[in-house]
Protein backbone atom coordinates (compact mmCIF):
# COMPACT_ATOMS: atom_id res chain seq x y z
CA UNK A 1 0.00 0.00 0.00
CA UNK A 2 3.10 2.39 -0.01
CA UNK A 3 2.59 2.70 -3.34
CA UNK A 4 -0.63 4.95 -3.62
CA UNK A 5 0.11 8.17 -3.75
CA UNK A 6 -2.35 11.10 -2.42
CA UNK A 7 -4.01 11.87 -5.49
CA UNK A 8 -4.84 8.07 -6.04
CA UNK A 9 -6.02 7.62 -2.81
CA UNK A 10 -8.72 10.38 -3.21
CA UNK A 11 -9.60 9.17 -6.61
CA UNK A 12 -10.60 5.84 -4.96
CA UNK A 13 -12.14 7.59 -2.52
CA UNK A 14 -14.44 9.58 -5.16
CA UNK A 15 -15.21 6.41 -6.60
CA UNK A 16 -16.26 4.59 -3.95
CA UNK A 17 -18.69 7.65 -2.72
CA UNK A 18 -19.77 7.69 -5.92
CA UNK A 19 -20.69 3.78 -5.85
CA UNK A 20 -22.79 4.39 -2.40
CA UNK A 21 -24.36 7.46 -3.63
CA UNK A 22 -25.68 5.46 -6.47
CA UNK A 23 -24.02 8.09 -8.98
CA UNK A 24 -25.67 10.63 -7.43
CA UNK A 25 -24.65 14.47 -6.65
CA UNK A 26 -24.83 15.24 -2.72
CA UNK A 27 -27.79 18.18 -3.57
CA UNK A 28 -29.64 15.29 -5.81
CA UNK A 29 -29.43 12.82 -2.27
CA UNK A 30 -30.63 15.61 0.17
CA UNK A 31 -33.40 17.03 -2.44
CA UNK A 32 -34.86 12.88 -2.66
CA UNK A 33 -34.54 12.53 1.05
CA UNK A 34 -36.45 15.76 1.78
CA UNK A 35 -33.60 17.88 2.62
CA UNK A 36 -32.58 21.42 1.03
CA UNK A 37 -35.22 22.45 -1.99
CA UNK A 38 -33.36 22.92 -5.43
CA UNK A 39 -34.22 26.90 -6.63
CA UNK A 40 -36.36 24.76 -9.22
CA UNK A 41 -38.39 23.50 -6.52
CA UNK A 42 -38.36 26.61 -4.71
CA UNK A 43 -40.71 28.28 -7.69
CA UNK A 44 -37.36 30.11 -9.52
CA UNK A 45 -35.35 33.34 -8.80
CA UNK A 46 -36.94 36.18 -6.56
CA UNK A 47 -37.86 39.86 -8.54
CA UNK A 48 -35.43 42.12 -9.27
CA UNK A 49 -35.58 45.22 -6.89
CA UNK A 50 -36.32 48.68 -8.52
CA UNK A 51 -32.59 49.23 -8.02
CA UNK A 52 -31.31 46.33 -9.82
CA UNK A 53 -33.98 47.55 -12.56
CA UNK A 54 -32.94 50.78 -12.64
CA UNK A 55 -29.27 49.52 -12.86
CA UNK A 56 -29.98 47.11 -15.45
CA UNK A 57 -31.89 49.93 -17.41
CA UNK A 58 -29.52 52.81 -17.13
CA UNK A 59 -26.46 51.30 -16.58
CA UNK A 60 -25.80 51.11 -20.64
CA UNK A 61 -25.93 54.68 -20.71
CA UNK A 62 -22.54 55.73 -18.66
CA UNK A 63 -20.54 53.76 -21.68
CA UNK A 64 -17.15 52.33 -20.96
CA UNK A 65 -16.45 52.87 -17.84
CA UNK A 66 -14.79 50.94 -15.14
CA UNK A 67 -17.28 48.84 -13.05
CA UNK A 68 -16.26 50.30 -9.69
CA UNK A 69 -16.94 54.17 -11.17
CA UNK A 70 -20.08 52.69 -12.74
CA UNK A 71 -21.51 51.32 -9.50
CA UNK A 72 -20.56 54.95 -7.19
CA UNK A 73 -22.18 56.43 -9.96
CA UNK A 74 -25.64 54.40 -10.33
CA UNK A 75 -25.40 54.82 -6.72
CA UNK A 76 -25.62 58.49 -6.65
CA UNK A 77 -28.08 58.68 -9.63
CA UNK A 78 -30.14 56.70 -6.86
CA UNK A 79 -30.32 58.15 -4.23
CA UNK A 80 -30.82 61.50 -6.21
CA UNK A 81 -34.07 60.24 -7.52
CA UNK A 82 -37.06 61.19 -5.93
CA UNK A 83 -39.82 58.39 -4.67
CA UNK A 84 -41.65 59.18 -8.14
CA UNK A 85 -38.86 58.77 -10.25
CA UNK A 86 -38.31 55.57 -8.72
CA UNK A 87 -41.77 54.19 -8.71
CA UNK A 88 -40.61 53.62 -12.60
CA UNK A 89 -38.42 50.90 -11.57
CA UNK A 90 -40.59 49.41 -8.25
């Protein structure tokens, strides 16, 4: 057994938990036994919020500029806007 090196070890290792697990993935096992809900099963992704809207939206409109000025930006723009303006995006 001094022959097996690390990396062989943990390949037989993977193997073999793939052999109990009957092939399958660890979120496939706890979803069958009742466990944690896949985001499938969970009905999908939430909304987006009226910022990520607005940020989606607008966000084309600064051009090419880096993502970090981009984001201090869109931030400003936000907070700038009054409750109406932002009832576009809600």
């Amino acid at each position: 057994m001094s022959d097996l090196t690390l990396e062989s070890l943990d390949q037989r290792i993977s193997a073999l938990e793939s052999k109990m697990s009957g092939g399958r993935s660890r979120k496939q096992q706890q979803a069958q036994q009742g466990g944690k809900k896949s985001r499938k099963q969970q009905g999908g992704k939430r909304k987006l919020s009226g910022y990520m809207k607005f940020v989606k939206m607008e966000s084309k409109k600064l051009g090419d500029m880096p993502i970090t000025e981009r984001g201090r930006k869109m931030g400003e723009m936000w907070r700038g806007m009054t409750d109406a303006q932002k009832k576009k995006y809600q």
